[in-house]
N, C-alpha and C. Protein backbone atom coordinates (compact mmCIF):
# COMPACT_ATOMS: atom_id res chain seq x y z
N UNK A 1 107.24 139.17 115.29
CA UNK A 1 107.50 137.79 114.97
C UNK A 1 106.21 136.97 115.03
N UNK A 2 105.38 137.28 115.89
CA UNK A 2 104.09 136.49 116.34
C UNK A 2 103.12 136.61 114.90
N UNK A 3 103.22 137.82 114.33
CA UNK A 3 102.20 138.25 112.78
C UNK A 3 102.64 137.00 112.37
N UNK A 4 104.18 136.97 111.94
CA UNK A 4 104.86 136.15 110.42
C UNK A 4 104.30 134.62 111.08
N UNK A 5 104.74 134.09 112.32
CA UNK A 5 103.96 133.22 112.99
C UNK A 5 102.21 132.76 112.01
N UNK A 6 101.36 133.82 112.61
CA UNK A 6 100.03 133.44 112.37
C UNK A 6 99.50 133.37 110.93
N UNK A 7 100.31 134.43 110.24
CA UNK A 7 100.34 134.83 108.56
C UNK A 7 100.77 133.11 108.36
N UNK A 8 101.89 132.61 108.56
CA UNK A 8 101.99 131.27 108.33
C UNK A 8 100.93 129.65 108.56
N UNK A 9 100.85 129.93 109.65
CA UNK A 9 99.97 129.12 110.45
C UNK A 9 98.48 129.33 109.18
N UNK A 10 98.05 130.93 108.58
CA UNK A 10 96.91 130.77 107.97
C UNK A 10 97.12 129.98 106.49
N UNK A 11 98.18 130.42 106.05
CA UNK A 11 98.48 130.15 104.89
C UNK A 11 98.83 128.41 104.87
N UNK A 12 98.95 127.89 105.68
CA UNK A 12 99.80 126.88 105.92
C UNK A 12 98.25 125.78 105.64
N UNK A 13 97.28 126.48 107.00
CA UNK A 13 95.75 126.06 107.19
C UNK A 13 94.91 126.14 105.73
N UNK A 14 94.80 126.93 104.86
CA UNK A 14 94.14 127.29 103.80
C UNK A 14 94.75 126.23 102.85
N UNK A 15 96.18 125.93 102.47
CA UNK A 15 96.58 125.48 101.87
C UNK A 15 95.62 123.94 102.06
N UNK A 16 96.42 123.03 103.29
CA UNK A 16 95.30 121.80 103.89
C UNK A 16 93.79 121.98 103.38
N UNK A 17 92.86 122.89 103.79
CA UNK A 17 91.61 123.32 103.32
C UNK A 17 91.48 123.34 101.67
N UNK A 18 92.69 123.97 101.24
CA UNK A 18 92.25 123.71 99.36
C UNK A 18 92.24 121.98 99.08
N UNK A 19 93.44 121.49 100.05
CA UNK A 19 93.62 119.95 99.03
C UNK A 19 92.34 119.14 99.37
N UNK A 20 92.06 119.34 100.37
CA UNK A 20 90.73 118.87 101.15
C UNK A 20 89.45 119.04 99.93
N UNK A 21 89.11 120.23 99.91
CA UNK A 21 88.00 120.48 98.85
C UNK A 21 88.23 119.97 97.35
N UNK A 22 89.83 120.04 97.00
CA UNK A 22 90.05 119.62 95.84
C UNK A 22 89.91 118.19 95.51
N UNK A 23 90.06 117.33 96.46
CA UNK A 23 90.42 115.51 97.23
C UNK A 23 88.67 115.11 96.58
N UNK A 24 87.87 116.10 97.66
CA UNK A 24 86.35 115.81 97.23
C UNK A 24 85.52 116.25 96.02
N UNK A 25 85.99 117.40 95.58
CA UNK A 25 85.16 117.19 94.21
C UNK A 25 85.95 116.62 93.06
N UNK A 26 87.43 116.08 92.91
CA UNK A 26 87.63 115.07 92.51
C UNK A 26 86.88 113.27 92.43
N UNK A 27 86.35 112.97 93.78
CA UNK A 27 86.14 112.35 94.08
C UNK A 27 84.06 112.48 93.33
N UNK A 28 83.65 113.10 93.94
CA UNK A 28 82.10 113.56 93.79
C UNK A 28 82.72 113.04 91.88
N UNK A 29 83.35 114.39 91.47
CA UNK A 29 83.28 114.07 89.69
C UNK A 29 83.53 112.68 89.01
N UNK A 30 84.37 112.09 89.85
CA UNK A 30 84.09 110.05 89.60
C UNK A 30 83.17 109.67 89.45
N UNK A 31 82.38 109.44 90.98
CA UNK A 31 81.02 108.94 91.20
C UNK A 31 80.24 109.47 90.10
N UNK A 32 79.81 110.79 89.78
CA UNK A 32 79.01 111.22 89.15
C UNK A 32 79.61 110.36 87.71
N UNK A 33 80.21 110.83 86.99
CA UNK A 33 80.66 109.87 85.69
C UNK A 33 80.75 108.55 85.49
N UNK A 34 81.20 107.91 86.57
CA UNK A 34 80.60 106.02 86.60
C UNK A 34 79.28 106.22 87.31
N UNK A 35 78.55 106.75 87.66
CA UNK A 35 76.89 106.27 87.63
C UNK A 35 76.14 106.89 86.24
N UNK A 36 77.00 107.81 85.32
CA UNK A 36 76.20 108.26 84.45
C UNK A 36 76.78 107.03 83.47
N UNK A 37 77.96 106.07 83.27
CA UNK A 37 78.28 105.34 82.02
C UNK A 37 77.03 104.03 82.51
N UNK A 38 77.44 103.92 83.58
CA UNK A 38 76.00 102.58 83.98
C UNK A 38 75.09 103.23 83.69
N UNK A 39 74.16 104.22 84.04
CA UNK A 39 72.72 104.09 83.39
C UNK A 39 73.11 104.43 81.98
N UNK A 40 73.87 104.68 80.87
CA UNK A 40 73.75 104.66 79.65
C UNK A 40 73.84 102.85 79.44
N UNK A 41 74.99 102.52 79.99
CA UNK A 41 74.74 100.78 79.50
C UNK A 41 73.02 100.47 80.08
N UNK A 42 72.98 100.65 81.27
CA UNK A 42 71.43 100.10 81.45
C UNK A 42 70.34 100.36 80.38
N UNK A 43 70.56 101.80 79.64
CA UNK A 43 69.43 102.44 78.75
C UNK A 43 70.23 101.91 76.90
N UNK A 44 71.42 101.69 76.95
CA UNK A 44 71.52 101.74 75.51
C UNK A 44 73.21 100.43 76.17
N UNK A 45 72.85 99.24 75.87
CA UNK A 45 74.45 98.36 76.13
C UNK A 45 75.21 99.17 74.88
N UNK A 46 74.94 98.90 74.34
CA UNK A 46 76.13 99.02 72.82
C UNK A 46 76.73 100.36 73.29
N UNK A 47 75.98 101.81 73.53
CA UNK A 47 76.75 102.45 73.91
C UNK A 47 77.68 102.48 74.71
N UNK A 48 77.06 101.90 76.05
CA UNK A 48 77.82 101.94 77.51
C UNK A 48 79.18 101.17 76.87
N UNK A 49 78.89 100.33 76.22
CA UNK A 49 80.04 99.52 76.04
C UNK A 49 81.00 99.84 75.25
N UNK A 50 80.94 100.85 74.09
CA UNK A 50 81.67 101.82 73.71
C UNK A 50 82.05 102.76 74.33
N UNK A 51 81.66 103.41 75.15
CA UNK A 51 82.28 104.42 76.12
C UNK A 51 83.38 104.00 77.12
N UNK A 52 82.52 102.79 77.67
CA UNK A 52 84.01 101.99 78.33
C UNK A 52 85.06 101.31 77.86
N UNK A 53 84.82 100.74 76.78
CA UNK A 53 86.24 100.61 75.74
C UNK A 53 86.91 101.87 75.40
N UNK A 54 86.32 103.02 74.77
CA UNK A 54 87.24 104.01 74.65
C UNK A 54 87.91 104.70 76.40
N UNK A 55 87.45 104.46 77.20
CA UNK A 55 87.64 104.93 78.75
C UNK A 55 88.97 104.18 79.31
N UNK A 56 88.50 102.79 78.96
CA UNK A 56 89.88 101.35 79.04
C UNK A 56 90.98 101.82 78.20
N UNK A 57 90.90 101.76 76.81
CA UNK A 57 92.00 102.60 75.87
C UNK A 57 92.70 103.68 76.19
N UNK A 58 91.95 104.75 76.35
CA UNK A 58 92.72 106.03 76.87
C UNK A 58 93.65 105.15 78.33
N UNK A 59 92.88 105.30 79.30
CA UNK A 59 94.03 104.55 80.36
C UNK A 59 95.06 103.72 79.97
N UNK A 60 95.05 102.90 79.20
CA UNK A 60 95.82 102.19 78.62
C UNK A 60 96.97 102.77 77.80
N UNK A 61 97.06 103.84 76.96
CA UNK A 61 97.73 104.69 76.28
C UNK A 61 98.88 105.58 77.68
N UNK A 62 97.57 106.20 77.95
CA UNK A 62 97.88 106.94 79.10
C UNK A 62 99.45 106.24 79.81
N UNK A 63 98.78 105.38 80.36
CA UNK A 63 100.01 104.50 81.05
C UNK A 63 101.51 104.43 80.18
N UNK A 64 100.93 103.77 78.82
CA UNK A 64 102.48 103.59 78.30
C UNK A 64 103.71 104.84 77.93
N UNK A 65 102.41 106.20 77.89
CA UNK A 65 103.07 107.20 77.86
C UNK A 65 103.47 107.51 79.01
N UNK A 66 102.97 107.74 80.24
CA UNK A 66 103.84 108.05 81.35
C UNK A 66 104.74 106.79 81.73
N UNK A 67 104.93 105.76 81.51
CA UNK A 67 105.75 104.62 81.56
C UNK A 67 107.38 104.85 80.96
N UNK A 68 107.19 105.57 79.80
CA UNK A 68 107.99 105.81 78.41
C UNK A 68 108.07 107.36 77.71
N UNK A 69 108.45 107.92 79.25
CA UNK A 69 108.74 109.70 78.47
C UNK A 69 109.71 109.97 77.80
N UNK A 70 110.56 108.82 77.27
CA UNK A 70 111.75 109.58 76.42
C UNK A 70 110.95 108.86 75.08
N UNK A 71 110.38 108.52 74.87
CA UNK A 71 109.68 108.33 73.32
C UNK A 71 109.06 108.85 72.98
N UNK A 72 108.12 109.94 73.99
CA UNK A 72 107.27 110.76 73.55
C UNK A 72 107.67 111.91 74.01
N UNK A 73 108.97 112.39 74.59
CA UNK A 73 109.00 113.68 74.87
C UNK A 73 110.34 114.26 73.61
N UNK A 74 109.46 115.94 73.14
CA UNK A 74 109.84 116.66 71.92
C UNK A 74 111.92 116.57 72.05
N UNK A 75 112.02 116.75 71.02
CA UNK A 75 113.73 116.18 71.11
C UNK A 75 114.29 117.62 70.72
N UNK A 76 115.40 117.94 70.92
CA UNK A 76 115.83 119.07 70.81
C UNK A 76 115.63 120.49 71.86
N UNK A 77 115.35 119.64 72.85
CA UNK A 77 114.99 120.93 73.69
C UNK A 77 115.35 121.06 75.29
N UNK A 78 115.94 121.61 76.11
CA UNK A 78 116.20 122.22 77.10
C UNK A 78 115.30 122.45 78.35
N UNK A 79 113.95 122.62 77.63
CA UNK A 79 113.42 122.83 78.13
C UNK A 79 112.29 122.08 79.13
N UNK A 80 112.61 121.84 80.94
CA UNK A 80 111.49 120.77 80.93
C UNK A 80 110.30 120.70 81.53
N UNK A 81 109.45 119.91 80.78
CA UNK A 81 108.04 119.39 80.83
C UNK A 81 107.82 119.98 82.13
N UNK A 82 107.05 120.82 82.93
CA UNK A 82 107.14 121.23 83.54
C UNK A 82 105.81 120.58 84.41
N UNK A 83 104.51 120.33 83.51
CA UNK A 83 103.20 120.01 83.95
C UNK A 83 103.62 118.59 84.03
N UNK A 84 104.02 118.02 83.38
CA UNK A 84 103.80 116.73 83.83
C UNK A 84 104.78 116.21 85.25
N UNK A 85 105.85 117.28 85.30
CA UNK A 85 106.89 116.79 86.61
C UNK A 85 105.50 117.27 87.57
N UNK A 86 104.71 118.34 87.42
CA UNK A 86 103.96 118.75 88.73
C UNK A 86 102.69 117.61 88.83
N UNK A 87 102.61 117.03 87.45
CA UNK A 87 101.41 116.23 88.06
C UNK A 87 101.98 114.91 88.41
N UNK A 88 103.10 114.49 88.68
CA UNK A 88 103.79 113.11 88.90
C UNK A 88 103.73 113.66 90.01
N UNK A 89 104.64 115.07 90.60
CA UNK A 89 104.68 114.79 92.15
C UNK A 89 103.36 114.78 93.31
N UNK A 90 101.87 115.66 92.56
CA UNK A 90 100.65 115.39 92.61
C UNK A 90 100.47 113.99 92.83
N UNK A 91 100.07 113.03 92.03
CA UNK A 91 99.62 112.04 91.89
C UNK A 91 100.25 111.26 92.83
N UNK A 92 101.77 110.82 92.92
CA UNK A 92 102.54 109.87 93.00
C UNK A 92 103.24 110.26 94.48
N UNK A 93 103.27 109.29 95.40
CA UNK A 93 103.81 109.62 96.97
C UNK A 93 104.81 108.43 97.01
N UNK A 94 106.08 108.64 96.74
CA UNK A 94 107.14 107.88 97.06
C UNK A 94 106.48 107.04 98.36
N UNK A 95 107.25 105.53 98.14
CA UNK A 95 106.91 104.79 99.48
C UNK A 95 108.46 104.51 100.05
N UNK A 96 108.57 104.92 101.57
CA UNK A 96 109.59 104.86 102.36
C UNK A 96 109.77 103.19 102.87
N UNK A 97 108.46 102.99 103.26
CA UNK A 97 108.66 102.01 104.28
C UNK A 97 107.51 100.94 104.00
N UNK A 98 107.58 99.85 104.17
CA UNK A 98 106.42 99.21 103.88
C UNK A 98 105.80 98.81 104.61
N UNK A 99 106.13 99.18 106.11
CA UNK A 99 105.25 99.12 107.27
C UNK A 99 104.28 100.84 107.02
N UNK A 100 104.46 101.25 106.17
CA UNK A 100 103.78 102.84 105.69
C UNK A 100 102.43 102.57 104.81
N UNK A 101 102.34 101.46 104.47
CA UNK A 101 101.20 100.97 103.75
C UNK A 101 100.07 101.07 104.32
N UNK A 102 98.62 101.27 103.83
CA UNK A 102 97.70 101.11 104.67
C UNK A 102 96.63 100.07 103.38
N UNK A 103 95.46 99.83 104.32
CA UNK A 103 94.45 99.17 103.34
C UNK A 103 94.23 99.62 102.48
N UNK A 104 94.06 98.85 101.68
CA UNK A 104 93.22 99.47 100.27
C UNK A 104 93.76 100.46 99.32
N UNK A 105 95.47 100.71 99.77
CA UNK A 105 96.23 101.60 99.18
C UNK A 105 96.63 100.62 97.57
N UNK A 106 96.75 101.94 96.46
CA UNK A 106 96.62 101.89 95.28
C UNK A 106 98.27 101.92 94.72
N UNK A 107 98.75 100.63 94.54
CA UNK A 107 99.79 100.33 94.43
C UNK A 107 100.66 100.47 93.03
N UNK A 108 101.94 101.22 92.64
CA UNK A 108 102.11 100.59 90.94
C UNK A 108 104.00 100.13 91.53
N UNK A 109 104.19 99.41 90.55
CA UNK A 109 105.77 99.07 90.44
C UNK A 109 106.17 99.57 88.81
N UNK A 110 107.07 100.46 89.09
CA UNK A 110 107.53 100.58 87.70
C UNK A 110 108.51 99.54 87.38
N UNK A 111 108.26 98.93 86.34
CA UNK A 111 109.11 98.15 85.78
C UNK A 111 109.31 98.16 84.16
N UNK A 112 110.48 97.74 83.84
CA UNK A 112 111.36 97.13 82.30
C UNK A 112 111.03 96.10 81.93
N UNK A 113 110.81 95.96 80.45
CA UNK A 113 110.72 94.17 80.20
C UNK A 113 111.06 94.80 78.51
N UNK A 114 111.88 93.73 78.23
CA UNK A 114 112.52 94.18 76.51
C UNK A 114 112.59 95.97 76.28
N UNK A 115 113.33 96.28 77.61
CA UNK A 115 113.40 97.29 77.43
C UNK A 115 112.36 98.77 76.87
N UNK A 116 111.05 98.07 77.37
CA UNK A 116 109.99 99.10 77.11
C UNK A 116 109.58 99.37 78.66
N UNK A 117 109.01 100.34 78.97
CA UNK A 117 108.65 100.35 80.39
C UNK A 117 107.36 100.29 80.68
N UNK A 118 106.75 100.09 82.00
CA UNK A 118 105.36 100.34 82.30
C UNK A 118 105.09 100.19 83.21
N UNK A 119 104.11 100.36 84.00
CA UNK A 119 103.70 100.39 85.66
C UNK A 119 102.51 99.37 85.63
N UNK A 120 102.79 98.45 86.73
CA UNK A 120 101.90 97.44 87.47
C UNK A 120 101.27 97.88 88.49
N UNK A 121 100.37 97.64 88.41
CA UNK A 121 99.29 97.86 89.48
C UNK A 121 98.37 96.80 90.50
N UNK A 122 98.70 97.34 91.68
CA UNK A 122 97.60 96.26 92.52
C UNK A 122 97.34 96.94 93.69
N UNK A 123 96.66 96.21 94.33
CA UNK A 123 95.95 96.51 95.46
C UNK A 123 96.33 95.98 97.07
N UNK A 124 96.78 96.91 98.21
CA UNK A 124 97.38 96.50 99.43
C UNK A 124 96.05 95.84 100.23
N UNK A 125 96.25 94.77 100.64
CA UNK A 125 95.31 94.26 101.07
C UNK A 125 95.76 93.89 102.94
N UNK A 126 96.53 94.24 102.84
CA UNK A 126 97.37 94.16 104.64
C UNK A 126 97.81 92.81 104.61
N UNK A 127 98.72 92.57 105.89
CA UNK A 127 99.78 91.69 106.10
C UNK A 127 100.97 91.43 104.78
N UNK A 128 101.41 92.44 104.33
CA UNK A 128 102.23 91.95 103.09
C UNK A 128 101.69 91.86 101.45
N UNK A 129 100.29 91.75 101.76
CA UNK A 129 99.63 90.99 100.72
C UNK A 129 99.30 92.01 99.74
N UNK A 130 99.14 91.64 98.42
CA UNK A 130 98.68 92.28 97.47
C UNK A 130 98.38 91.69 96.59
N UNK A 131 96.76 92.22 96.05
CA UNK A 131 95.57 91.74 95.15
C UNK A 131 95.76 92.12 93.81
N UNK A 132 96.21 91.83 92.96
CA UNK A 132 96.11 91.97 91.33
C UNK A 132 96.60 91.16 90.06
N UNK A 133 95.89 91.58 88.71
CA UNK A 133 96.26 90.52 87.75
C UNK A 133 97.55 90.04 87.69
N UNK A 134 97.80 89.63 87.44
CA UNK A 134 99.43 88.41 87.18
C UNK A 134 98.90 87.52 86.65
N UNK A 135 99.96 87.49 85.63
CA UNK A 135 99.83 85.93 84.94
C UNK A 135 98.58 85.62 84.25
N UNK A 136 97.74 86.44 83.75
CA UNK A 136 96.39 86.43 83.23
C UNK A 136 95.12 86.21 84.33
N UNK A 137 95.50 86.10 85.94
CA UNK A 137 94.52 86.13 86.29
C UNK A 137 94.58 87.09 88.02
N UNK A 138 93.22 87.28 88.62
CA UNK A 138 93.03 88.12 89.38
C UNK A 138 93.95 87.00 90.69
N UNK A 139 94.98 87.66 91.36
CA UNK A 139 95.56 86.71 92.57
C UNK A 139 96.21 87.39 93.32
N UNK A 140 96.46 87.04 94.57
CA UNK A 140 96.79 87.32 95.66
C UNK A 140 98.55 87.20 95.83
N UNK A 141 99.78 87.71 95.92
CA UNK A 141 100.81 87.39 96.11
C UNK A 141 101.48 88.73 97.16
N UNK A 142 102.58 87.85 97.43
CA UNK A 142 103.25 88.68 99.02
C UNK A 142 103.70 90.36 97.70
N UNK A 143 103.94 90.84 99.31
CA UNK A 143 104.46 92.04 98.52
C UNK A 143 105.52 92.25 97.63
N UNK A 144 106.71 91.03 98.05
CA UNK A 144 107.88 90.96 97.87
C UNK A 144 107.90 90.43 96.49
N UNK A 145 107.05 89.64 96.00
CA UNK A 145 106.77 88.99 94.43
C UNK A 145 106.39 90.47 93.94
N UNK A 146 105.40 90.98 94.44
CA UNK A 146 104.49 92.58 93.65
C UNK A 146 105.62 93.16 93.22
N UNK A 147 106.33 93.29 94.13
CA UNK A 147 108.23 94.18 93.63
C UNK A 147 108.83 93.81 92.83
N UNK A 148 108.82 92.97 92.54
CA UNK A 148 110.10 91.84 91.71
C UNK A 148 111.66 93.19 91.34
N UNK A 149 111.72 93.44 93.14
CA UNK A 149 113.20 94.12 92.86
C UNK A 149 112.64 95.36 92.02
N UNK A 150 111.74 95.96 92.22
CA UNK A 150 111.71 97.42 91.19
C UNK A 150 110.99 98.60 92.25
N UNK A 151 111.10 99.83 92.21
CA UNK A 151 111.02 100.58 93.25
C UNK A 151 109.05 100.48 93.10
N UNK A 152 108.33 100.69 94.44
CA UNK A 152 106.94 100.90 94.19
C UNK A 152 106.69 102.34 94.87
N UNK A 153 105.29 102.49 94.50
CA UNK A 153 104.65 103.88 95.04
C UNK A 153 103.12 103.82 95.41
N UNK A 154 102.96 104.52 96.18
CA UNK A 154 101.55 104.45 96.35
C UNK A 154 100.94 105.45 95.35
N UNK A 155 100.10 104.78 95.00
CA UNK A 155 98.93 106.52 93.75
C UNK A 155 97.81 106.66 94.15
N UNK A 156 97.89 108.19 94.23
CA UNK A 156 96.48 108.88 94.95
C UNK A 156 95.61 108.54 94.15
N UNK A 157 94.74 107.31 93.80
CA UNK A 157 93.59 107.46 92.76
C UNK A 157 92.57 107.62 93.60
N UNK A 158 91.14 107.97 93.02
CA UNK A 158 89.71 108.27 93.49
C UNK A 158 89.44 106.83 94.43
N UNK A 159 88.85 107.13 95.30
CA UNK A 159 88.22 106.06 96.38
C UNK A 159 87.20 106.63 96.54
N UNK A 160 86.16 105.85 95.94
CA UNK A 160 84.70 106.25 96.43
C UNK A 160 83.80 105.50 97.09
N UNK A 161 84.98 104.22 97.90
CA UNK A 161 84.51 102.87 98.31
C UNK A 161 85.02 103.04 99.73
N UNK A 162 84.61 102.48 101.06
CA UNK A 162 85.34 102.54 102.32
C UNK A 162 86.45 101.61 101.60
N UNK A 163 87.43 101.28 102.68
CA UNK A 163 88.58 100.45 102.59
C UNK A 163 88.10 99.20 102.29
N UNK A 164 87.09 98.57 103.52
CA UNK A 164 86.63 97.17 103.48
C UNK A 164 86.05 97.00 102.61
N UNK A 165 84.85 97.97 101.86
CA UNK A 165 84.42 97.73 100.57
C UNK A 165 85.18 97.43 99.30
N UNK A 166 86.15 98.56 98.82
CA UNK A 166 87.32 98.43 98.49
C UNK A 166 87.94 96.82 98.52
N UNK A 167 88.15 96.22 99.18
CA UNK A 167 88.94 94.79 99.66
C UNK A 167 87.60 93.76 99.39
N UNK A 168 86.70 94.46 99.45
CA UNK A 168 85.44 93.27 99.06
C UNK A 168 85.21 93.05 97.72
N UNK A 169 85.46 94.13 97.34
CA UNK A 169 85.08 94.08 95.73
C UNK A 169 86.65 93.35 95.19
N UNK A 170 87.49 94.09 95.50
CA UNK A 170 88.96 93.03 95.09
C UNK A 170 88.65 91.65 95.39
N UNK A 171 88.36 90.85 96.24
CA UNK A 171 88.18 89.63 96.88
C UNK A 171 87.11 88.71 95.71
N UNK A 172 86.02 89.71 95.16
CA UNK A 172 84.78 89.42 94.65
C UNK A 172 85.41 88.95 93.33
N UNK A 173 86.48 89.20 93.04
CA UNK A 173 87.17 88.73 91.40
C UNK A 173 87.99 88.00 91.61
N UNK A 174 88.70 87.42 92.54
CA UNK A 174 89.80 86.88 93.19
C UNK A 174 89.54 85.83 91.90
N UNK A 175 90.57 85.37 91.38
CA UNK A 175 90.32 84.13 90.30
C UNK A 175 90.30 84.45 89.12
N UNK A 176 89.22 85.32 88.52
CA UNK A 176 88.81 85.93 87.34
C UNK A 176 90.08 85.82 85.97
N UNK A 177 89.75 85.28 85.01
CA UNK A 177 90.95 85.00 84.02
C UNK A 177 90.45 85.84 82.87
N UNK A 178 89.94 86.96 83.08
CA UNK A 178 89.82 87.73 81.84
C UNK A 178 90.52 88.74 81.11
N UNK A 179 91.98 88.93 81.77
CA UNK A 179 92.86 89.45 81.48
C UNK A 179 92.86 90.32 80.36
N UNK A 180 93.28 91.64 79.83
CA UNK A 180 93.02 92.21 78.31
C UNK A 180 94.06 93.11 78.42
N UNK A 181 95.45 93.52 77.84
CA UNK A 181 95.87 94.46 77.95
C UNK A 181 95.56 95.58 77.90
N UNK A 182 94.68 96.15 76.81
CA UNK A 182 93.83 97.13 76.54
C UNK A 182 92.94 97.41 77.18
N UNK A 183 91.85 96.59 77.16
CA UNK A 183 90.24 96.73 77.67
C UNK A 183 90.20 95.95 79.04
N UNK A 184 91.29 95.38 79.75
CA UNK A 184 91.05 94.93 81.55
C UNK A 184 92.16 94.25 81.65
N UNK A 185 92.75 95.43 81.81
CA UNK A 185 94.46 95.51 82.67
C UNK A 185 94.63 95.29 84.42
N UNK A 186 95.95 94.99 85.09
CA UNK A 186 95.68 95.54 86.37
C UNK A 186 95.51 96.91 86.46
N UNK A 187 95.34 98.05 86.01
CA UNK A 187 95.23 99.45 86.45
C UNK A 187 94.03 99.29 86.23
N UNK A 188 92.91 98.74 85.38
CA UNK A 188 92.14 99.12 84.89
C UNK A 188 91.21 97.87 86.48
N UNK A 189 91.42 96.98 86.99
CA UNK A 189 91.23 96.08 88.29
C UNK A 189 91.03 96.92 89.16
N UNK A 190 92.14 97.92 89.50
CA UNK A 190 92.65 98.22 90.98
C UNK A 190 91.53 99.53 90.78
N UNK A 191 91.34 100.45 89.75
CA UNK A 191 90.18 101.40 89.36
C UNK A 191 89.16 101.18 89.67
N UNK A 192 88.56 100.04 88.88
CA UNK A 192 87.43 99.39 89.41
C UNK A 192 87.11 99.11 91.10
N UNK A 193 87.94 98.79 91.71
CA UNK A 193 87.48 98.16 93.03
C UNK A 193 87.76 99.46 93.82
N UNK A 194 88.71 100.47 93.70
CA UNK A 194 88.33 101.72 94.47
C UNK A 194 86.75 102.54 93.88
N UNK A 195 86.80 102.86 92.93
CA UNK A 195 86.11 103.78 92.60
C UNK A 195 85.05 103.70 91.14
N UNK A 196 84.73 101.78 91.02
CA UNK A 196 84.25 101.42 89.95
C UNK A 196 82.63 101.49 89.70
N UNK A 197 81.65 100.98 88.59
CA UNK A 197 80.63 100.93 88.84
C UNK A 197 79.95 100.22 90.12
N UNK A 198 78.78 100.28 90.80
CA UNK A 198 78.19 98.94 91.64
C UNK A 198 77.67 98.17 90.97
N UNK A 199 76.90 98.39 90.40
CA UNK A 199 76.42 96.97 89.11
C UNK A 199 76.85 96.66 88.14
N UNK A 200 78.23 97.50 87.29
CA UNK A 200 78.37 96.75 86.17
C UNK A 200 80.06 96.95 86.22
N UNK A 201 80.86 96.74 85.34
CA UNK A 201 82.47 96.88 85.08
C UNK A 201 82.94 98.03 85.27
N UNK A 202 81.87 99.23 84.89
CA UNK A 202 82.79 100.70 84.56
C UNK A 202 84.36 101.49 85.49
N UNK A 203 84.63 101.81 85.05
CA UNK A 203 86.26 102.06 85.91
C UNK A 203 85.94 103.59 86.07
């Protein structure tokens, strides 16, 4: 009994050890790709600035498709999507409790509006509070507005910022009315301030 014991205990340990290594060169491959789109804007704007519009777009797409899987998923079939259920339960950590929140956690609410769907995004900033666009501009509202009655989740995105940094850089836009569905969304906000450029917009 003591083998099946330790056989477990290793397997159990290795497993922790893969997500660990996997957590960080996720993380490393961010950094490395937003410091390489800033020095292209630093060496060539027009490019940088095409790369991050097409970077904003894709996210943007991205979203409305995982927002809206019965419009894009193949009809006639039995069979299901199998990668994308594994990368939802990857990505996405049901929230129990909202005393379960921590700083700087990467917030979405799925919600309906004319019957199309899509996920909101903001940023936990502690005591209730949460940092993101509404209403065309960067603001602060309780958690209970962030919900408006629709289930939320926390999402594992890249953090390549401490927490307080993280909350500094959110704070640093507080106001900001540049709103863009496409090219500077809240997902495309809450990106930025975990894991964005230091000198320029890149997400």
């Amino acid at each position: 009994m003591e083998f099946f014991k330790n056989v477990k205990w290793f397997f159990e340990e290795l497993h922790e050890a893969n997500k660990e290594f996997v957590s960080g060169v996720r993380q490393d491959v961010k950094e490395f790709r937003t410091d390489m789109k800033d020095i292209v804007k630093e060496h060539n704007p027009t490019m940088g600035k095409a790369i991050e519009g097409a970077d904003r777009l894709a996210q943007a797409i991205g979203n409305f498709i995982k927002s809206n899987p019965t419009i894009f998923e193949p009809k006639n079939t039995i069979v299901p999507d199998m990668k994308s259920i594994l990368r939802e339960s990857k990505e996405w950590k049901e929230l129990k409790r909202d005393s379960e929140l921590e700083l700087a956690d990467h917030l979405i609410a799925k919600r309906i509006e004319y019957g199309i769907g899509y996920t909101h995004h903001g940023l936990y900033i502690g005591n209730n509070q949460v940092i993101h666009y509404s209403e065309g501009e960067v603001r602060i509202d309780s958690l209970e507005d962030f919900k408006k009655d629709c289930e939320i989740r926390v999402i594992d995105s890249v953090a390549t910022y401490s927490k307080e940094e993280i909350i500094s850089r959110a704070f640093s836009r507080l106001g900001e009315k540049r709103y863009n569905l496409v090219f500077n969304n809240c997902e495309h906000f809450v990106k930025w301030c975990r894991s964005g450029g230091k000198m320029t917009d890149s997400i």
